[in-house]
PDB file of N, CA and C in Angstrom:
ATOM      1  N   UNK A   1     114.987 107.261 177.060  1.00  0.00           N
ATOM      2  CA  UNK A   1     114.059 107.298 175.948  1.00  0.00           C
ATOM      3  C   UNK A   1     114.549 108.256 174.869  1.00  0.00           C
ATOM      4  N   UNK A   2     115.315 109.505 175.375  1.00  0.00           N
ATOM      5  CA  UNK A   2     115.872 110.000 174.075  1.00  0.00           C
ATOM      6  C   UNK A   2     117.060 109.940 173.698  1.00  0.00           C
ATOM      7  N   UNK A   3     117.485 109.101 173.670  1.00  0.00           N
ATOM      8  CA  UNK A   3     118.753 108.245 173.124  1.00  0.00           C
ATOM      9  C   UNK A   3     118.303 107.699 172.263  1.00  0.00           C
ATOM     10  N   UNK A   4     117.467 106.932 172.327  1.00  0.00           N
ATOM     11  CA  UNK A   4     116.888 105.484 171.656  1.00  0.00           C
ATOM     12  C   UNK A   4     116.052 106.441 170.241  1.00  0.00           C
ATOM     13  N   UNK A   5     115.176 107.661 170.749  1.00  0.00           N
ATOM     14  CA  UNK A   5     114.603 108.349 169.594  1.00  0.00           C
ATOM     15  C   UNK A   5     115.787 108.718 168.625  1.00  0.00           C
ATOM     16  N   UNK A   6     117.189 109.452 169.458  1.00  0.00           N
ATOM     17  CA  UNK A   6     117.966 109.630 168.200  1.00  0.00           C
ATOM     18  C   UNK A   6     118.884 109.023 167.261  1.00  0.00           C
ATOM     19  N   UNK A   7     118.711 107.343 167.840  1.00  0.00           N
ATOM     20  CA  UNK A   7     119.236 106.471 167.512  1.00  0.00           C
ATOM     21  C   UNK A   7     118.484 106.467 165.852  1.00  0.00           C
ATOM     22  N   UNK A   8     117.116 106.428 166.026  1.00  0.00           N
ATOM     23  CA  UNK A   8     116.082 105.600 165.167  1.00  0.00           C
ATOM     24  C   UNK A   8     115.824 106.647 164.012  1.00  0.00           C
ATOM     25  N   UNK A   9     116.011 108.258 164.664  1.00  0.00           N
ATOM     26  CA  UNK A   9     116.403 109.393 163.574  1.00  0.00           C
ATOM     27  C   UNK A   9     117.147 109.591 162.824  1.00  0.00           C
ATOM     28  N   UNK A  10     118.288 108.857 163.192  1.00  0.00           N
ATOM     29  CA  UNK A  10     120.088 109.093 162.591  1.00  0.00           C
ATOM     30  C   UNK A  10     119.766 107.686 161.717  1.00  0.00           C
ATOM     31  N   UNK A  11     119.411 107.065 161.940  1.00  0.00           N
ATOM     32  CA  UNK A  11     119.946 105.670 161.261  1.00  0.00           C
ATOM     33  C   UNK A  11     118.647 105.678 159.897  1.00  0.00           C
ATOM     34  N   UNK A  12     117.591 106.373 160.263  1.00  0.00           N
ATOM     35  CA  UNK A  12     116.226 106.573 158.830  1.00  0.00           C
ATOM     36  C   UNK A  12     116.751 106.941 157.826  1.00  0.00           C
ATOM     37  N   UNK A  13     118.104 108.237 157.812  1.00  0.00           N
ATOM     38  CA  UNK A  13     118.070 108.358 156.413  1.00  0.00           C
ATOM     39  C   UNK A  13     118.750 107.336 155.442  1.00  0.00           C
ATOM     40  N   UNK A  14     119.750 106.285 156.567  1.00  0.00           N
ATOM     41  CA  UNK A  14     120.675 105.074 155.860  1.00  0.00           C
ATOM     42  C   UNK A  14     119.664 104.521 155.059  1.00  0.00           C
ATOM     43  N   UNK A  15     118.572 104.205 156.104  1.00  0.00           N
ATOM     44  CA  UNK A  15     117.928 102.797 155.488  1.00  0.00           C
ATOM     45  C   UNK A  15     117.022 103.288 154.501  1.00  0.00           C
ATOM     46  N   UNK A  16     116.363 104.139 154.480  1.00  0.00           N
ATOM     47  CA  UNK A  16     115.599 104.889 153.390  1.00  0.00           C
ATOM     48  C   UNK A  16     117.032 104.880 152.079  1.00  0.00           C
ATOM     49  N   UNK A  17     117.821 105.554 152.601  1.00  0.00           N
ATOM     50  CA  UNK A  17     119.267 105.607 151.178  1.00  0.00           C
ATOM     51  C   UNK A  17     119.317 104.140 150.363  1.00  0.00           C
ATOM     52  N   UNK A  18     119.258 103.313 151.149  1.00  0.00           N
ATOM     53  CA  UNK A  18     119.800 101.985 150.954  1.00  0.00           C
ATOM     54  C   UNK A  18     118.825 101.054 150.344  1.00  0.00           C
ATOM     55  N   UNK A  19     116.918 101.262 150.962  1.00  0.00           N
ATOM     56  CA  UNK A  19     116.590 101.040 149.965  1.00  0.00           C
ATOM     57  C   UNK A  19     115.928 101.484 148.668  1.00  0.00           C
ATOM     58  N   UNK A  20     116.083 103.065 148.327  1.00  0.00           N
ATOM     59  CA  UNK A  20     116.528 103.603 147.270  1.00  0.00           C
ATOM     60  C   UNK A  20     117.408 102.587 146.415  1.00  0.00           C
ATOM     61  N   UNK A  21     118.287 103.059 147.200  1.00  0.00           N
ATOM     62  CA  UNK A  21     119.768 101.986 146.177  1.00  0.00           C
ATOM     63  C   UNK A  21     119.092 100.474 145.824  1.00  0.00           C
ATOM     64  N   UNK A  22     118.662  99.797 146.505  1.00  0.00           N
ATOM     65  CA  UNK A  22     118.070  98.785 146.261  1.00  0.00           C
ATOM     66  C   UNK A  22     117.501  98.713 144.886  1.00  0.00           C
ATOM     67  N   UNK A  23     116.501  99.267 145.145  1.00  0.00           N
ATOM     68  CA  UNK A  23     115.235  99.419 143.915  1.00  0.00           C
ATOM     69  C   UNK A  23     115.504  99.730 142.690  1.00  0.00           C
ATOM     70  N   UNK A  24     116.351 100.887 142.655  1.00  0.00           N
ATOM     71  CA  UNK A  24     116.912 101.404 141.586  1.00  0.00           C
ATOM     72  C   UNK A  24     117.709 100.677 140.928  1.00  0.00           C
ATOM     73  N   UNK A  25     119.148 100.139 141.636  1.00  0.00           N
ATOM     74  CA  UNK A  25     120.225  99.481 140.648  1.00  0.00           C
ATOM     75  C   UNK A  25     120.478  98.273 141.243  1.00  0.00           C
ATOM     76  N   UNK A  26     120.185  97.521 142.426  1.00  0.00           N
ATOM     77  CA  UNK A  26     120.641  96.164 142.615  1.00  0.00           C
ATOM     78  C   UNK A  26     119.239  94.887 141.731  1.00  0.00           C
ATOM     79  N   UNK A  27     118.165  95.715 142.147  1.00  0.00           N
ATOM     80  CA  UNK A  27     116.752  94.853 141.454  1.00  0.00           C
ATOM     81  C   UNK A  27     117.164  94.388 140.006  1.00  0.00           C
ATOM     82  N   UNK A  28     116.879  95.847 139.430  1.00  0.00           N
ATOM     83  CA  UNK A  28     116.721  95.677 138.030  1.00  0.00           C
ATOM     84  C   UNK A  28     118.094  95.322 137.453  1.00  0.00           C
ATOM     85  N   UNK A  29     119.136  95.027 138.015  1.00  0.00           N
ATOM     86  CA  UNK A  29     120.425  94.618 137.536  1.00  0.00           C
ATOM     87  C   UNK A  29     120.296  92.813 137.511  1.00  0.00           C
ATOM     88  N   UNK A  30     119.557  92.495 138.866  1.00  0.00           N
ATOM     89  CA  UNK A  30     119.027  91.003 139.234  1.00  0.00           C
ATOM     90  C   UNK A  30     118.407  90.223 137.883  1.00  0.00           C
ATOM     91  N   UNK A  31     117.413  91.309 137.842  1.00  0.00           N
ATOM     92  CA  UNK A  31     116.135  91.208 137.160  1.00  0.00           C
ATOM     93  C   UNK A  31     116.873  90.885 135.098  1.00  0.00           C
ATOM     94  N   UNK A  32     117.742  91.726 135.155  1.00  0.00           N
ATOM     95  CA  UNK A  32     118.436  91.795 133.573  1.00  0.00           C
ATOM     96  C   UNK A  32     118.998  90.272 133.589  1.00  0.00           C
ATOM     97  N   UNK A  33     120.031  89.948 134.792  1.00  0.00           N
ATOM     98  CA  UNK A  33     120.962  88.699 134.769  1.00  0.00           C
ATOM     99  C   UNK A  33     119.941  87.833 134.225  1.00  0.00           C
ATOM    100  N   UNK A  34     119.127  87.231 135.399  1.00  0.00           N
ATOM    101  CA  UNK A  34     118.239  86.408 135.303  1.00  0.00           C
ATOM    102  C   UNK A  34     117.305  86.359 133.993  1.00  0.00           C
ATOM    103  N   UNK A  35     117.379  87.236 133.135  1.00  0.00           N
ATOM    104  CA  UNK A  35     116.157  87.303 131.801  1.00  0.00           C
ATOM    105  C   UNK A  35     117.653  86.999 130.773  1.00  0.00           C
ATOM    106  N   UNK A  36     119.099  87.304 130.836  1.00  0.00           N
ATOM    107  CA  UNK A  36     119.413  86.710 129.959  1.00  0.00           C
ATOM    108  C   UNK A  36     120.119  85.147 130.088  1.00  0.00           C
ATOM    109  N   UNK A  37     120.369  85.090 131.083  1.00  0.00           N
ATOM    110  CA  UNK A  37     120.518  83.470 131.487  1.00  0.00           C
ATOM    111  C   UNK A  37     119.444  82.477 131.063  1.00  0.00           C
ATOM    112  N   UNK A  38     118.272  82.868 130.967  1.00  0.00           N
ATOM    113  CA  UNK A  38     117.268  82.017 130.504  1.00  0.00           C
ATOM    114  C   UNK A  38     117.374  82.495 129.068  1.00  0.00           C
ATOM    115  N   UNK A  39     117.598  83.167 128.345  1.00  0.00           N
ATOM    116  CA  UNK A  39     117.523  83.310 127.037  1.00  0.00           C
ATOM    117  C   UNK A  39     118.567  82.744 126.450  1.00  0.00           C
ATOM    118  N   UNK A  40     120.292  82.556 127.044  1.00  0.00           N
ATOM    119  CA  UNK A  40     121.861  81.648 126.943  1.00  0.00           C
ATOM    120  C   UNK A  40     120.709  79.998 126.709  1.00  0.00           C
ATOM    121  N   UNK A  41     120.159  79.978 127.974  1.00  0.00           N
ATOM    122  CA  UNK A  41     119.610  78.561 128.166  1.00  0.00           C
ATOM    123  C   UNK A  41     118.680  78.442 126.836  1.00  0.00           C
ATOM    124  N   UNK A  42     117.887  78.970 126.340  1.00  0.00           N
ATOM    125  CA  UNK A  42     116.624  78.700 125.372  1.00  0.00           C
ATOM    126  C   UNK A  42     117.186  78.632 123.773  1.00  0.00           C
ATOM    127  N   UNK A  43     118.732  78.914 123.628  1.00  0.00           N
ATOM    128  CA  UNK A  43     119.161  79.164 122.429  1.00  0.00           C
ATOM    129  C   UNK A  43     119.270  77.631 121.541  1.00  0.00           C
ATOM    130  N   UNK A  44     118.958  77.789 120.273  1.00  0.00           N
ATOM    131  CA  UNK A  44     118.804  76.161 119.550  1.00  0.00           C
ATOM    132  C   UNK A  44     119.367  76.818 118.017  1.00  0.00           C
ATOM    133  N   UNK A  45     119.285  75.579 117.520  1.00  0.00           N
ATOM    134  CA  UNK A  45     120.316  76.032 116.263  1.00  0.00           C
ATOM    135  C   UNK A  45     118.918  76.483 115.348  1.00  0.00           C
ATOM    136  N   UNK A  46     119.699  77.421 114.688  1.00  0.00           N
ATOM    137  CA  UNK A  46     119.236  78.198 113.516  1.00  0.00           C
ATOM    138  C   UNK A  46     119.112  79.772 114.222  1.00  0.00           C
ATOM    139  N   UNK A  47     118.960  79.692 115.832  1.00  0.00           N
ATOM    140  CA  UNK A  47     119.051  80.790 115.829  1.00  0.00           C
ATOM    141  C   UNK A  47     120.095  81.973 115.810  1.00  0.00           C
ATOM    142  N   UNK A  48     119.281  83.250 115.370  1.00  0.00           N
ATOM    143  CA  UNK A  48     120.495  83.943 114.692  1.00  0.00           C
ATOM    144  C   UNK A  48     120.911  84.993 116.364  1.00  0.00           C
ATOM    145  N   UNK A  49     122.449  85.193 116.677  1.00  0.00           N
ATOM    146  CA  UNK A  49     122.949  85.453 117.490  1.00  0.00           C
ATOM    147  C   UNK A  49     123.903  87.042 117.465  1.00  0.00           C
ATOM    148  N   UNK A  50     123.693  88.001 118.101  1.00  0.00           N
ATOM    149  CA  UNK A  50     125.114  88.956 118.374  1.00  0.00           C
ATOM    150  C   UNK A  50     125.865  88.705 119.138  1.00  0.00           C
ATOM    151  N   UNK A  51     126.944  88.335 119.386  1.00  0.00           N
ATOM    152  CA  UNK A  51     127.842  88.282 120.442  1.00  0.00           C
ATOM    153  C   UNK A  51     128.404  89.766 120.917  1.00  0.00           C
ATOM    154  N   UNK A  52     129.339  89.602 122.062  1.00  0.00           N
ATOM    155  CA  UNK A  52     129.717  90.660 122.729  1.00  0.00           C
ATOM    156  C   UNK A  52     130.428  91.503 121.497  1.00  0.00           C
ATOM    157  N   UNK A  53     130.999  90.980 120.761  1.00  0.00           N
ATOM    158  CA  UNK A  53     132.083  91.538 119.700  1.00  0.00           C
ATOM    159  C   UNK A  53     131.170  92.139 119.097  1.00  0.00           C
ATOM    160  N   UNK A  54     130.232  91.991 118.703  1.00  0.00           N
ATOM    161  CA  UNK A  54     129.311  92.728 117.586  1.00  0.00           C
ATOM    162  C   UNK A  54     128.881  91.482 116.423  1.00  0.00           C
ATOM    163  N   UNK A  55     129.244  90.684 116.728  1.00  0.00           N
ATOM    164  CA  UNK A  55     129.542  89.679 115.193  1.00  0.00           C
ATOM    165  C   UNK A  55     128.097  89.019 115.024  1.00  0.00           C
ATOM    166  N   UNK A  56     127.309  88.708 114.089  1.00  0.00           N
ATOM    167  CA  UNK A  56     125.867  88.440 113.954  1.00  0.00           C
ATOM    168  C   UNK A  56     126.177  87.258 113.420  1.00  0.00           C
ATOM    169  N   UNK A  57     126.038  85.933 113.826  1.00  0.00           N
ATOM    170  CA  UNK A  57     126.011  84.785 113.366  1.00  0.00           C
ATOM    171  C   UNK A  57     125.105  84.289 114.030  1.00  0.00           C
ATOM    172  N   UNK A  58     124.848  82.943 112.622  1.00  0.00           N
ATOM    173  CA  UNK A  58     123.784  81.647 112.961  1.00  0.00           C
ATOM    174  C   UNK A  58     124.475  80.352 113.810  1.00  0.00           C
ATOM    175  N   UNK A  59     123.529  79.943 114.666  1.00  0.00           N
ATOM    176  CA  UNK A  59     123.955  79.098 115.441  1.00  0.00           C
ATOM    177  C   UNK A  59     123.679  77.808 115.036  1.00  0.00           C
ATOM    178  N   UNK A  60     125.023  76.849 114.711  1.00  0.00           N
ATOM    179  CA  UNK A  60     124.648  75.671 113.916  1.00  0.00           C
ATOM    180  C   UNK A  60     124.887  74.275 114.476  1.00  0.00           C
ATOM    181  N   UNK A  61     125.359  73.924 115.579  1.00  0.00           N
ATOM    182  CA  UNK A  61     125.409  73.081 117.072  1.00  0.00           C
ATOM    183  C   UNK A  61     124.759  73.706 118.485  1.00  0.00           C
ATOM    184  N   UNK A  62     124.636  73.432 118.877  1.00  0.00           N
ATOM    185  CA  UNK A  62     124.365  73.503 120.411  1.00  0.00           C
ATOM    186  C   UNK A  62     124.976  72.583 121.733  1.00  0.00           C
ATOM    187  N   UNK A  63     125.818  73.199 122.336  1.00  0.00           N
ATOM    188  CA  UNK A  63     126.568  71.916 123.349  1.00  0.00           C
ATOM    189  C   UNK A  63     126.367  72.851 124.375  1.00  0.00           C
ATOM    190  N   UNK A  64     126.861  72.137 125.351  1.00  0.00           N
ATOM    191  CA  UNK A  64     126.639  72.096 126.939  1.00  0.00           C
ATOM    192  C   UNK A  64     127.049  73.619 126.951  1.00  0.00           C
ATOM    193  N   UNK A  65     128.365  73.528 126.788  1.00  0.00           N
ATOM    194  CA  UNK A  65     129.400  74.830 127.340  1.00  0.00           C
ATOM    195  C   UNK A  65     128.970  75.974 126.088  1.00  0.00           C
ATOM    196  N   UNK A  66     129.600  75.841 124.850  1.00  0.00           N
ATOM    197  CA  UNK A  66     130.310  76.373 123.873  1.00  0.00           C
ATOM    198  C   UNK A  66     128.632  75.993 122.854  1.00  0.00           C
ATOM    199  N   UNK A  67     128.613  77.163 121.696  1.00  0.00           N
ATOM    200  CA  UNK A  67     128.013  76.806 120.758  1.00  0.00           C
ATOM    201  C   UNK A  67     129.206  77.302 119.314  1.00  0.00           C
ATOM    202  N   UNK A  68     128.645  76.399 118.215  1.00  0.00           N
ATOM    203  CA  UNK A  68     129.296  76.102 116.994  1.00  0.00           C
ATOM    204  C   UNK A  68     128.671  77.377 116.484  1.00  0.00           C
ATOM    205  N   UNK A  69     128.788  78.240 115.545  1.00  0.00           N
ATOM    206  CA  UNK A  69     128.311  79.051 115.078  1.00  0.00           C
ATOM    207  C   UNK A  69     128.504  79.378 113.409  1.00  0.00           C
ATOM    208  N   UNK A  70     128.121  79.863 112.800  1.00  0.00           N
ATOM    209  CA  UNK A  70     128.380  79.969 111.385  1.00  0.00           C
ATOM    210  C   UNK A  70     128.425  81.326 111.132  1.00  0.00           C
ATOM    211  N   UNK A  71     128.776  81.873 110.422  1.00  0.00           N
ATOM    212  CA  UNK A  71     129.289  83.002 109.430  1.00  0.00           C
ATOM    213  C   UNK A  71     128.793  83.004 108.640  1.00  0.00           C
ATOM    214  N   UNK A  72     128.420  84.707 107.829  1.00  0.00           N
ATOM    215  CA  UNK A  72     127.992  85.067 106.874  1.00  0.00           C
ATOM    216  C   UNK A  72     128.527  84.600 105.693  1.00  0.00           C
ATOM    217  N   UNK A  73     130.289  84.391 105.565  1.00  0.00           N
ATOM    218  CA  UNK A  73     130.521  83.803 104.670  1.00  0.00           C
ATOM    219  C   UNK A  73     130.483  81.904 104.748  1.00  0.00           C
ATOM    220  N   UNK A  74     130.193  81.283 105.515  1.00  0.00           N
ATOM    221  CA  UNK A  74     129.841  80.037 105.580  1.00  0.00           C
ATOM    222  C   UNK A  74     130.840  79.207 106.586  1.00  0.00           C
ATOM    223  N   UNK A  75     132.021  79.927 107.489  1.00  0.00           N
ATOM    224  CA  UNK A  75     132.729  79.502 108.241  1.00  0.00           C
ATOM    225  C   UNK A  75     132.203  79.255 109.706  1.00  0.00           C
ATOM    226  N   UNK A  76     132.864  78.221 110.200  1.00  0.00           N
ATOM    227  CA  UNK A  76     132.011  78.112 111.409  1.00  0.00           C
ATOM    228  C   UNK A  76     133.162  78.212 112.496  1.00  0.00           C
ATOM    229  N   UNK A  77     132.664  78.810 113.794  1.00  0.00           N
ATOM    230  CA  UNK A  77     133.951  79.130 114.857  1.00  0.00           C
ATOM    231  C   UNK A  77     132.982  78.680 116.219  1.00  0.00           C
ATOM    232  N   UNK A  78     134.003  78.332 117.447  1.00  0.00           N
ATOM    233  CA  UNK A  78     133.671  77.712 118.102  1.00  0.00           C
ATOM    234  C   UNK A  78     132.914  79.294 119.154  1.00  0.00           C
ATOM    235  N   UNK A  79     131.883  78.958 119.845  1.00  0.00           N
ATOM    236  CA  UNK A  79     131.688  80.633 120.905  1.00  0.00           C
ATOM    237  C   UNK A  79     131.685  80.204 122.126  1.00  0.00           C
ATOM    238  N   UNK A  80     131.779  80.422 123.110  1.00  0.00           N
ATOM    239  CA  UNK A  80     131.395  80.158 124.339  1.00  0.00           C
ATOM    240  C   UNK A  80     129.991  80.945 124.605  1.00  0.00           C
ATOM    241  N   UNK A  81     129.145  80.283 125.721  1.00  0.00           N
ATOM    242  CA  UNK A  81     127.625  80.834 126.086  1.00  0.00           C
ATOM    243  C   UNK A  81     127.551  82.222 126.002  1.00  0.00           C
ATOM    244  N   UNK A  82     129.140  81.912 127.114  1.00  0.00           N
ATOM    245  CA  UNK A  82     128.934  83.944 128.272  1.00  0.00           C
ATOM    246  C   UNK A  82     128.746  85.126 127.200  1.00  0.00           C
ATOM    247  N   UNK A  83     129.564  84.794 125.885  1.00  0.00           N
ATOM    248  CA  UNK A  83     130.075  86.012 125.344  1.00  0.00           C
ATOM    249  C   UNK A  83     128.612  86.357 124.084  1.00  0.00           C
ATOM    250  N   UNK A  84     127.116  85.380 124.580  1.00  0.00           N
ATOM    251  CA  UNK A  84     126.389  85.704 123.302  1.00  0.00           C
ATOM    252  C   UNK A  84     125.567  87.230 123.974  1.00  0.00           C
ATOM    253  N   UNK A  85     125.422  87.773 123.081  1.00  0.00           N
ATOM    254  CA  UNK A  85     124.779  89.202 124.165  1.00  0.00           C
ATOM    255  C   UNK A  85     123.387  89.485 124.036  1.00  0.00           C
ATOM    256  N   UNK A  86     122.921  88.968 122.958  1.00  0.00           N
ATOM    257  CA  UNK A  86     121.477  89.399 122.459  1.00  0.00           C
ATOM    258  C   UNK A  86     120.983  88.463 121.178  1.00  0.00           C
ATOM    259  N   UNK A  87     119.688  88.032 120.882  1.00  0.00           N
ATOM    260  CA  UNK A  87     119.309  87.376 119.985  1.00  0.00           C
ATOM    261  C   UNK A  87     119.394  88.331 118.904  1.00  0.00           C
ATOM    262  N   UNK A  88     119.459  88.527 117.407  1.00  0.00           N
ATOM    263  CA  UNK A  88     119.374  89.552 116.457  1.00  0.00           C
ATOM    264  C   UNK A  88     117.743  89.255 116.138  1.00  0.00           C
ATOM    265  N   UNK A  89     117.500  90.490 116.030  1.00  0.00           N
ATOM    266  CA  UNK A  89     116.103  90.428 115.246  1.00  0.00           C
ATOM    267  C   UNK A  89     115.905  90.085 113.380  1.00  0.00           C
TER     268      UNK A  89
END
């Protein structure tokens, strides 16, 4: 019987550590993916976009993979989904 107690003593502070770690940075890391994957998915043209680069363009196609995008000065370049980072306000 006290084997088994110091088994269940030694191993509390892992699992308490672990789900700490949990809560803190695996959740809300989940929680970020998943809120911008649905926002990649909800994007339609006119809306205005930042990409990873910093670059603020309007979105003027919409395709499967890749969106068409436009420029401040009126040029349009091809983007891929992954690299849009945030809607601009």
């Amino acid at each position: 019987m006290g084997q088994s107690g110091d088994l269940i003593s030694s191993l509390l502070p892992l699992v308490a550590l672990f789900a700490i770690f949990y809560f803190l940075i695996i959740r809300p890391q989940q929680k970020q993916a998943k809120q911008h994957k649905q926002m990649i998915a909800d994007l339609k043209k006119g809306d205005k976009i930042v990409t990873n680069g910093g670059l603020i363009v309007e979105i003027s196609k919409v395709e499967e993979t890749s969106l068409t995008v436009k420029n401040v000065d009126g040029s349009e370049m091809k983007l891929a989904r992954d690299f849009v980072a945030r809607i601009a306000e």
